[in-house]
Protein backbone atom coordinates (compact mmCIF):
# COMPACT_ATOMS: atom_id res chain seq x y z
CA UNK A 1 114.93 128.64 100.28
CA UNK A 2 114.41 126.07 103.14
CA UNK A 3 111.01 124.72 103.67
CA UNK A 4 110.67 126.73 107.36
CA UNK A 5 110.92 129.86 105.68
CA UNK A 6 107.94 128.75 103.20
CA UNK A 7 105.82 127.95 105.98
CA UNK A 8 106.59 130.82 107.89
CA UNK A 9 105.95 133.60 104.86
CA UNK A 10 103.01 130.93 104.00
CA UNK A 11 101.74 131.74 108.11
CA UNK A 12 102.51 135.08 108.04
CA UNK A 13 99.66 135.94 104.93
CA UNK A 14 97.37 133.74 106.15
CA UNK A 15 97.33 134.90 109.53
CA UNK A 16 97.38 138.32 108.34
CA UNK A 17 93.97 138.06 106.08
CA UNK A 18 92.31 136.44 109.47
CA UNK A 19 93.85 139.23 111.58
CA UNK A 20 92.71 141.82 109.33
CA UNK A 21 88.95 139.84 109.01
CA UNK A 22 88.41 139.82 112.72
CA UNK A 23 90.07 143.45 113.10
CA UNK A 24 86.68 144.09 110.36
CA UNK A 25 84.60 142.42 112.10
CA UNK A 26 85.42 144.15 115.39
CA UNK A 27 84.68 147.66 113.83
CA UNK A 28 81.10 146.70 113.77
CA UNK A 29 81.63 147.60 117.80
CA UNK A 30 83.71 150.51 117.91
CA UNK A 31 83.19 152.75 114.62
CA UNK A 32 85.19 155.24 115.50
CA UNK A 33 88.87 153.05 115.54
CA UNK A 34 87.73 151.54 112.46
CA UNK A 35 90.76 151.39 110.68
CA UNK A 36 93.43 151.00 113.50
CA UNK A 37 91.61 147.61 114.51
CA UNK A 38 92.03 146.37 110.72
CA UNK A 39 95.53 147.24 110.37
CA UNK A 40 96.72 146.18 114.38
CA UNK A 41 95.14 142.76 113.95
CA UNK A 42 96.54 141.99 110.83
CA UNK A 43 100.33 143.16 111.81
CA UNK A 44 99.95 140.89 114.91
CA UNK A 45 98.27 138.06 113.13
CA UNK A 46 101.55 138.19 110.32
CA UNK A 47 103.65 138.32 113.26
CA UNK A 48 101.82 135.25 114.86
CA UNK A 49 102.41 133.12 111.70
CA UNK A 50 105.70 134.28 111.06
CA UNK A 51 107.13 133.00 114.19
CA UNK A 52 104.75 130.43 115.58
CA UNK A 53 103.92 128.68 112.15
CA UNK A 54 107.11 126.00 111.75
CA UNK A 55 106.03 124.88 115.61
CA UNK A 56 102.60 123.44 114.52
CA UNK A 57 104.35 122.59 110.82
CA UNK A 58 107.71 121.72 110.34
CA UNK A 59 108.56 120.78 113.99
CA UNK A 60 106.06 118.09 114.56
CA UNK A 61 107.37 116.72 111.33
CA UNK A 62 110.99 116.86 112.51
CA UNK A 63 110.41 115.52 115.53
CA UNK A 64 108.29 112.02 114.16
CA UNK A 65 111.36 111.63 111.44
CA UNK A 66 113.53 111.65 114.54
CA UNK A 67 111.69 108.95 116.32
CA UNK A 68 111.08 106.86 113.45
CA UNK A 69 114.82 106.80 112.98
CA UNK A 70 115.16 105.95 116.63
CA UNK A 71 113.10 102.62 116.02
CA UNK A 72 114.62 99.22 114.61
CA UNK A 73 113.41 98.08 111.44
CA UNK A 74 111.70 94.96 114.12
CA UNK A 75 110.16 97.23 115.89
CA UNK A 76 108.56 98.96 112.99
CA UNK A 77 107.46 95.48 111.05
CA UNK A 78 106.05 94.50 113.98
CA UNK A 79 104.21 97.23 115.38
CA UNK A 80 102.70 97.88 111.20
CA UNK A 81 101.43 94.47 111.73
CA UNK A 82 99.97 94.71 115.32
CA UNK A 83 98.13 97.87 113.74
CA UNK A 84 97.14 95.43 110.56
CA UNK A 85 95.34 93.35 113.25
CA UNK A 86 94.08 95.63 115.27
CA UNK A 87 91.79 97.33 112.61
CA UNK A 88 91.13 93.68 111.32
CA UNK A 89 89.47 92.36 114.28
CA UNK A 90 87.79 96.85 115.33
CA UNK A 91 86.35 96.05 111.41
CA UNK A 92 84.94 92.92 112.36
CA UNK A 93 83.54 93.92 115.33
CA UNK A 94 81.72 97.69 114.40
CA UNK A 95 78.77 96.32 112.60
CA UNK A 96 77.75 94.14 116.02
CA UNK A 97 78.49 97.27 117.66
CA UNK A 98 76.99 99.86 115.86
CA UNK A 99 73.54 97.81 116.13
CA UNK A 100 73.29 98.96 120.16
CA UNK A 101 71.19 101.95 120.63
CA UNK A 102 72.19 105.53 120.89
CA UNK A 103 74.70 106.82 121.47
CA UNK A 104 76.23 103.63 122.26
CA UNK A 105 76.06 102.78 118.38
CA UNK A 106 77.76 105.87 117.12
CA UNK A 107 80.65 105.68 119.68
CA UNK A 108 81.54 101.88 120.51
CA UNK A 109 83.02 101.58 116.95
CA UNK A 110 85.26 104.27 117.11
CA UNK A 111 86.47 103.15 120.31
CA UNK A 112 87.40 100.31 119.45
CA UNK A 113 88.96 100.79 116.62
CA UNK A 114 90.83 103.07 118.75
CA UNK A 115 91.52 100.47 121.34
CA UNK A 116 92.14 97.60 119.37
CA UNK A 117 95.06 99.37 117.32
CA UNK A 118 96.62 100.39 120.76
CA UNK A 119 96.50 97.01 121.67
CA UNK A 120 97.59 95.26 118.68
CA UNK A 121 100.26 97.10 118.02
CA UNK A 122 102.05 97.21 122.08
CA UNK A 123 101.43 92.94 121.62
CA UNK A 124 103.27 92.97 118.77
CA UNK A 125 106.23 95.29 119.32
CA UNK A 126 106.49 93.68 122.81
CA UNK A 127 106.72 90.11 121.41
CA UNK A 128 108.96 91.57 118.47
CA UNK A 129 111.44 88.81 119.28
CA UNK A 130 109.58 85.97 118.87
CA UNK A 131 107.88 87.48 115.76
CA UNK A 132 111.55 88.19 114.20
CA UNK A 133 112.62 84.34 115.20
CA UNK A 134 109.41 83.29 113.55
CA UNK A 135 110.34 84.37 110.76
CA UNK A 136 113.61 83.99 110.49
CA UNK A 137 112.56 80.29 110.98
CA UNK A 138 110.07 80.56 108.01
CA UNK A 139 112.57 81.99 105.73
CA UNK A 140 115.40 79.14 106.67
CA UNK A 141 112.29 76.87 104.42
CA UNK A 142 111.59 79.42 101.85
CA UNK A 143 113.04 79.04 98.73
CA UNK A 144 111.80 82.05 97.08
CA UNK A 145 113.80 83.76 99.75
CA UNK A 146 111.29 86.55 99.96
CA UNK A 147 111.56 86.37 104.11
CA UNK A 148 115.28 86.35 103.54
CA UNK A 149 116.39 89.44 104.42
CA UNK A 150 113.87 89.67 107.87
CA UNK A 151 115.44 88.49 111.17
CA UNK A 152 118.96 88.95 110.48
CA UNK A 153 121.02 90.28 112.83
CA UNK A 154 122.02 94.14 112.56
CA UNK A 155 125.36 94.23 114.32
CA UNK A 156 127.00 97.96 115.13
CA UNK A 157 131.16 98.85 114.61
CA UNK A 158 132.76 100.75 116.66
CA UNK A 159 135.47 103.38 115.55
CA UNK A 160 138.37 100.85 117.48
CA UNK A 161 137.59 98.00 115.42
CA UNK A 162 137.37 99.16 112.07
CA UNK A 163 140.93 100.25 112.85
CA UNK A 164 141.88 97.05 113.92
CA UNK A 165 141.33 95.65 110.19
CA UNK A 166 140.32 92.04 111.60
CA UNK A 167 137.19 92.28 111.07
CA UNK A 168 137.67 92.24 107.46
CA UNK A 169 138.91 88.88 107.75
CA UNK A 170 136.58 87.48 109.62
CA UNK A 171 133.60 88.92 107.99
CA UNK A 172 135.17 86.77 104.89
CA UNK A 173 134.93 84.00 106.64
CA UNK A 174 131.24 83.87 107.27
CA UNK A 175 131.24 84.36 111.18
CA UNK A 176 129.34 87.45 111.19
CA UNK A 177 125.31 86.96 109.34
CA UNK A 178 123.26 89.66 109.27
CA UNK A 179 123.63 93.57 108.54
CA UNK A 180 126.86 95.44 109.74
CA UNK A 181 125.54 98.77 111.01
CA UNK A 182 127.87 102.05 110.73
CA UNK A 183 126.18 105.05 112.13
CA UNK A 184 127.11 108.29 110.94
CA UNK A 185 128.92 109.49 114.18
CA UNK A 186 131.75 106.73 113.12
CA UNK A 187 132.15 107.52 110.00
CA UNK A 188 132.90 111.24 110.84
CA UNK A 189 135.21 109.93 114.00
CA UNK A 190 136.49 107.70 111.69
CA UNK A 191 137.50 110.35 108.59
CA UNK A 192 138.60 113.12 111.65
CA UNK A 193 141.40 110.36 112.78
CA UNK A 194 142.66 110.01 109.04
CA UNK A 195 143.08 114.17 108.73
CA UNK A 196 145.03 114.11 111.91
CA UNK A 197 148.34 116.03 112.11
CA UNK A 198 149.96 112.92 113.32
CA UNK A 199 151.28 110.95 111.01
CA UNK A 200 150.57 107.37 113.20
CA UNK A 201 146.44 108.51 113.94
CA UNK A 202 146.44 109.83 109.70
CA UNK A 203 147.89 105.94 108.86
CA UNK A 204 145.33 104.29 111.24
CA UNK A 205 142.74 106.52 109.82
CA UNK A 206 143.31 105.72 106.62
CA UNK A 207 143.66 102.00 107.43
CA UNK A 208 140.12 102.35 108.85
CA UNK A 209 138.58 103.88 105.75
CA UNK A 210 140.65 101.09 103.73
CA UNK A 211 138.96 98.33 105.88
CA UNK A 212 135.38 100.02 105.18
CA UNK A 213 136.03 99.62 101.49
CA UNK A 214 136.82 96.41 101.71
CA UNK A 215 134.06 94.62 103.56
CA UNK A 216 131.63 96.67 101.38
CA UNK A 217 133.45 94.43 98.49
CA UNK A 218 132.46 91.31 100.62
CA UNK A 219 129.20 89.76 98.92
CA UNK A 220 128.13 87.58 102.04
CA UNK A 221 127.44 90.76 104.07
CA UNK A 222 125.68 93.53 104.05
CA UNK A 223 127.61 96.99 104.92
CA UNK A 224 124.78 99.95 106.28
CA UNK A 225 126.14 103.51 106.94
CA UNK A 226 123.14 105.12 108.57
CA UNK A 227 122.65 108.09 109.60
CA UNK A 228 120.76 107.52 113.12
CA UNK A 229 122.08 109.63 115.63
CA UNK A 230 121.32 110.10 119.43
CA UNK A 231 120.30 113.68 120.77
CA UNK A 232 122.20 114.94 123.67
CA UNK A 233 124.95 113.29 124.13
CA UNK A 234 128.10 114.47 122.47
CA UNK A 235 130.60 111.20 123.54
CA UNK A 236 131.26 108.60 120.34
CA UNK A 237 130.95 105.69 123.25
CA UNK A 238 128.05 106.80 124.91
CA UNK A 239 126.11 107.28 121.69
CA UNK A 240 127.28 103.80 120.25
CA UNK A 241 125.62 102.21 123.36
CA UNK A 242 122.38 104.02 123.51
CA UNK A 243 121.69 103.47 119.93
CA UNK A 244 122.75 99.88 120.47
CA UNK A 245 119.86 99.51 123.39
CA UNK A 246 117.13 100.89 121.02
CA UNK A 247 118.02 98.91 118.53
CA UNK A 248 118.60 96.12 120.61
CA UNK A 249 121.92 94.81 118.54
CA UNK A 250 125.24 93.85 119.75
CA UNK A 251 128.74 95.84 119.52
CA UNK A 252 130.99 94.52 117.71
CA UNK A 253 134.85 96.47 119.61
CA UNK A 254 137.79 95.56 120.74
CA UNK A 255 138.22 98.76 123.17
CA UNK A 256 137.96 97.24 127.03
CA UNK A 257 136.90 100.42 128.40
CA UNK A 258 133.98 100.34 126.11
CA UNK A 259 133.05 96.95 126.53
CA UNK A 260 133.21 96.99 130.38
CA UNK A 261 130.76 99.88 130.49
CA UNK A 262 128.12 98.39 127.75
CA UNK A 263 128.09 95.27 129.94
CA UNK A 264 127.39 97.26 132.56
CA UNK A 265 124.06 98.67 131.37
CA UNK A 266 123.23 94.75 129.96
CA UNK A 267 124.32 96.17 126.06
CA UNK A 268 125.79 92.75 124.82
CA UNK A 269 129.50 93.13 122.79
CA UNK A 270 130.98 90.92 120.55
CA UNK A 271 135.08 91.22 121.38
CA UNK A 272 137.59 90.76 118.30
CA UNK A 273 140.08 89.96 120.95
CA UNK A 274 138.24 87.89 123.15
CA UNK A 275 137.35 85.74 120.01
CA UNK A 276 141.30 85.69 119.13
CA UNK A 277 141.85 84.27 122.72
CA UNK A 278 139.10 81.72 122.19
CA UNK A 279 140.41 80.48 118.90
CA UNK A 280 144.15 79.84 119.86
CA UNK A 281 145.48 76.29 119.91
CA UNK A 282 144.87 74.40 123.22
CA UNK A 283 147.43 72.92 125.28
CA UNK A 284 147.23 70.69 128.31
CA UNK A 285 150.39 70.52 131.00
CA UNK A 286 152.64 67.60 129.70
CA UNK A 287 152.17 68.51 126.28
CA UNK A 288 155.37 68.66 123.93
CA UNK A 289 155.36 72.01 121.77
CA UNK A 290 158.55 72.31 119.01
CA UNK A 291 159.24 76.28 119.89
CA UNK A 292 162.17 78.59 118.13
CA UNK A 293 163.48 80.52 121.17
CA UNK A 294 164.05 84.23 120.12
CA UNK A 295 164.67 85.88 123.33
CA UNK A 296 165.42 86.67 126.69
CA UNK A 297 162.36 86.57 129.48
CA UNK A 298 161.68 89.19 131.77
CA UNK A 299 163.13 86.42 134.31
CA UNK A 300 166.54 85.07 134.56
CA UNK A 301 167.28 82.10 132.06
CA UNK A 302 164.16 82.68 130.83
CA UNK A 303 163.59 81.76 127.07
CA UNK A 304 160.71 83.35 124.98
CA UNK A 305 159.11 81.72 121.54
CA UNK A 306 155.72 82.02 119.91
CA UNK A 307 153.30 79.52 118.69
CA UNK A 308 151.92 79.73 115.67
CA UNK A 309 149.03 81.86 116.20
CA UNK A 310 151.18 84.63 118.64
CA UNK A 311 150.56 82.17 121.98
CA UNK A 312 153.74 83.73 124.20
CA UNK A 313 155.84 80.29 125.27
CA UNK A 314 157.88 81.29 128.15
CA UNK A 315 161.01 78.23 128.17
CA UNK A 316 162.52 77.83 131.74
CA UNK A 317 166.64 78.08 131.67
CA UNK A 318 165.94 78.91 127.67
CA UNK A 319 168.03 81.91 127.86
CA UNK A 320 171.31 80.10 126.72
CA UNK A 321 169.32 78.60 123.33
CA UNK A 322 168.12 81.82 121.84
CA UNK A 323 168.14 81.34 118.28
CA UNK A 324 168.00 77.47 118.37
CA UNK A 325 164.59 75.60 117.80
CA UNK A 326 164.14 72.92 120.61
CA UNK A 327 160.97 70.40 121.73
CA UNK A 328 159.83 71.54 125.17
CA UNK A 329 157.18 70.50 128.13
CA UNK A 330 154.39 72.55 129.07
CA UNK A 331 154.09 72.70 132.34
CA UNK A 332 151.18 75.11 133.23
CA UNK A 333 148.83 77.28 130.87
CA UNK A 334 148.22 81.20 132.37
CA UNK A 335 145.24 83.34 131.04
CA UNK A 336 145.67 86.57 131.50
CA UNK A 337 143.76 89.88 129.91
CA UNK A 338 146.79 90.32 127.16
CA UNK A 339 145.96 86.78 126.51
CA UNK A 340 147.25 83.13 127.22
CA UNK A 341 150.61 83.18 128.09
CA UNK A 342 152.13 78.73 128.15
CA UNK A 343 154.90 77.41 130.80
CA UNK A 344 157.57 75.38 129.48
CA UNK A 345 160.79 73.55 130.16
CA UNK A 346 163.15 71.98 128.20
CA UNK A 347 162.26 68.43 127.17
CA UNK A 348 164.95 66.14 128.26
């Protein structure tokens, strides 16, 4: 039996008995209907509760769990403690207040209590930021830890990137503090790509769901699957960027389509592959690199080898050493949006 079904049987009797009192009390008026009134006015009164009941019930109910959820956990700390000082300072000033005559006495306190909450708590949630950085400061010098878990950064995954599997890797490595955030829209994205009929999207899938299991195993972070959710809009990306503006945290993706349009509406994004680019080895023009050519460039006589970390070295007249490991020059450096991309010829 679910809870608006309670109400509403709950609304129907109760709005029945009144219906059927005021039906009684209008017989005092008109004897001669007396007991059509009874009987009308309580059938419309059950009918009343039974279908308007869950709107002034249930609903309202529904509806403040939904915002709540809508709110960061800053948002909430803070405004609780604008409210704190709000009735602090309406406490401290209602006795003053309720010394002025009437009817100044009886309603200057209640205003301001009224007032000073409203005020208190738009301060706080509007200077959140500072409050959270505060803290976070404070618990950096306290060894109890008991501020410890306040200020950290809540970071959200998209579907793309839990595929990827690097962030896995660099989540071990410490680079990422603070809370990794998985709404629930993910999750289900993420488990309808592992059912898929093809067997490539089931194997991603499944890599994805692999990856999740693993950085809940990591101990220096903390893994969140949450089940906040944004009304309205039925696209994955448009959800993940709405829910990353309320909660004002970055997005942590390596899709470009997604990260041009969160930039777009000023939602920042933290890019696995833009932070592969920036770790890659430097090189300066003039440099001498020791590269195994492997094979033929899209040019003639090109040569193509690979540093290290996957850095493409493109050899000039390298074509005719494929297979043979030789030192060569770098001549210029290209970025491009696969990546860098190094210039070389053969040293002499």
């Amino acid at each position: 039996m679910s809870i608006d079904f309670f109400f509403r049987i709950f609304g129907m009797i109760v709005f029945s008995i009144l219906g059927a009192f005021l039906g009684n009390w209008l017989e005092q008026f008109y004897l001669e209907y007396q007991p059509l009134y009874t009987l009308t006015f309580s059938l419309l009164g059950a009918l009343f509760g039974l279908v308007t009941t869950p709107y002034f019930t249930t609903r309202p109910v529904r509806a403040l769990k939904s915002l709540l959820l809508k709110l960061s956990a800053e948002t909430l700390f803070s405004a609780m403690i604008g409210l704190v000082v709000g009735l602090i300072i309406a406490a401290l000033l209602s006795f003053p207040l309720s010394l002025l005559p009437d009817p100044l006495g009886r309603i200057l306190p209640f205003v301001g209590v009224v007032l000073f909450c409203y005020f208190g708590i738009s301060l706080f949630v509007m200077r959140q930021n500072d409050i959270a950085t505060l803290l976070q400061g404070i618990s950096s010098r306290n060894e109890s830890g008991l501020f410890a878990s306040i200020g950290q950064r809540t970071i959200l995954l998209d579907t793309s990137v839990i595929i990827d599997g690097r962030v896995a890797d660099i989540a071990r490595t410490g680079f990422l503090p603070g809370t990794l955030l998985i709404p629930r829209f993910i999750l289900n994205e993420l488990q309808y790509v592992a059912d898929s009929p093809d067997n490539l999207r089931r194997a991603r899938g499944r890599r994805g769901l692999q990856v999740l299991a693993e950085l809940q195993k990591i101990p220096s972070i903390i893994v969140r699957i949450s089940d906040l959710d944004v009304e309205g809009v039925r696209d994955v990306d448009d959800k993940l960027i709405i829910l990353a503006r309320q909660l004002k945290c970055p997005i942590l993706t390596n899709d470009y389509n997604l990260n041009r349009i969160a930039e777009l509406q000023g939602v920042p994004i933290l890019n696995v592959n833009e932070l592969a680019n920036a770790v890659k080895s430097v090189v300066l023009p003039g440099e001498v690199l020791t590269i195994s050519i492997i094979q033929e460039g899209k040019e003639p006589n090109q040569g193509i080898g690979y540093l290290d970390d996957g850095t493409m070295v493109v050899v000039e007249n390298g074509q005719k050493l494929i297979g043979q490991t030789r030192d060569v020059s770098v001549t210029k450096v290209l970025q491009t949006a696969a990546g860098r991309m190094i210039f070389a010829r053969l040293e002499e």
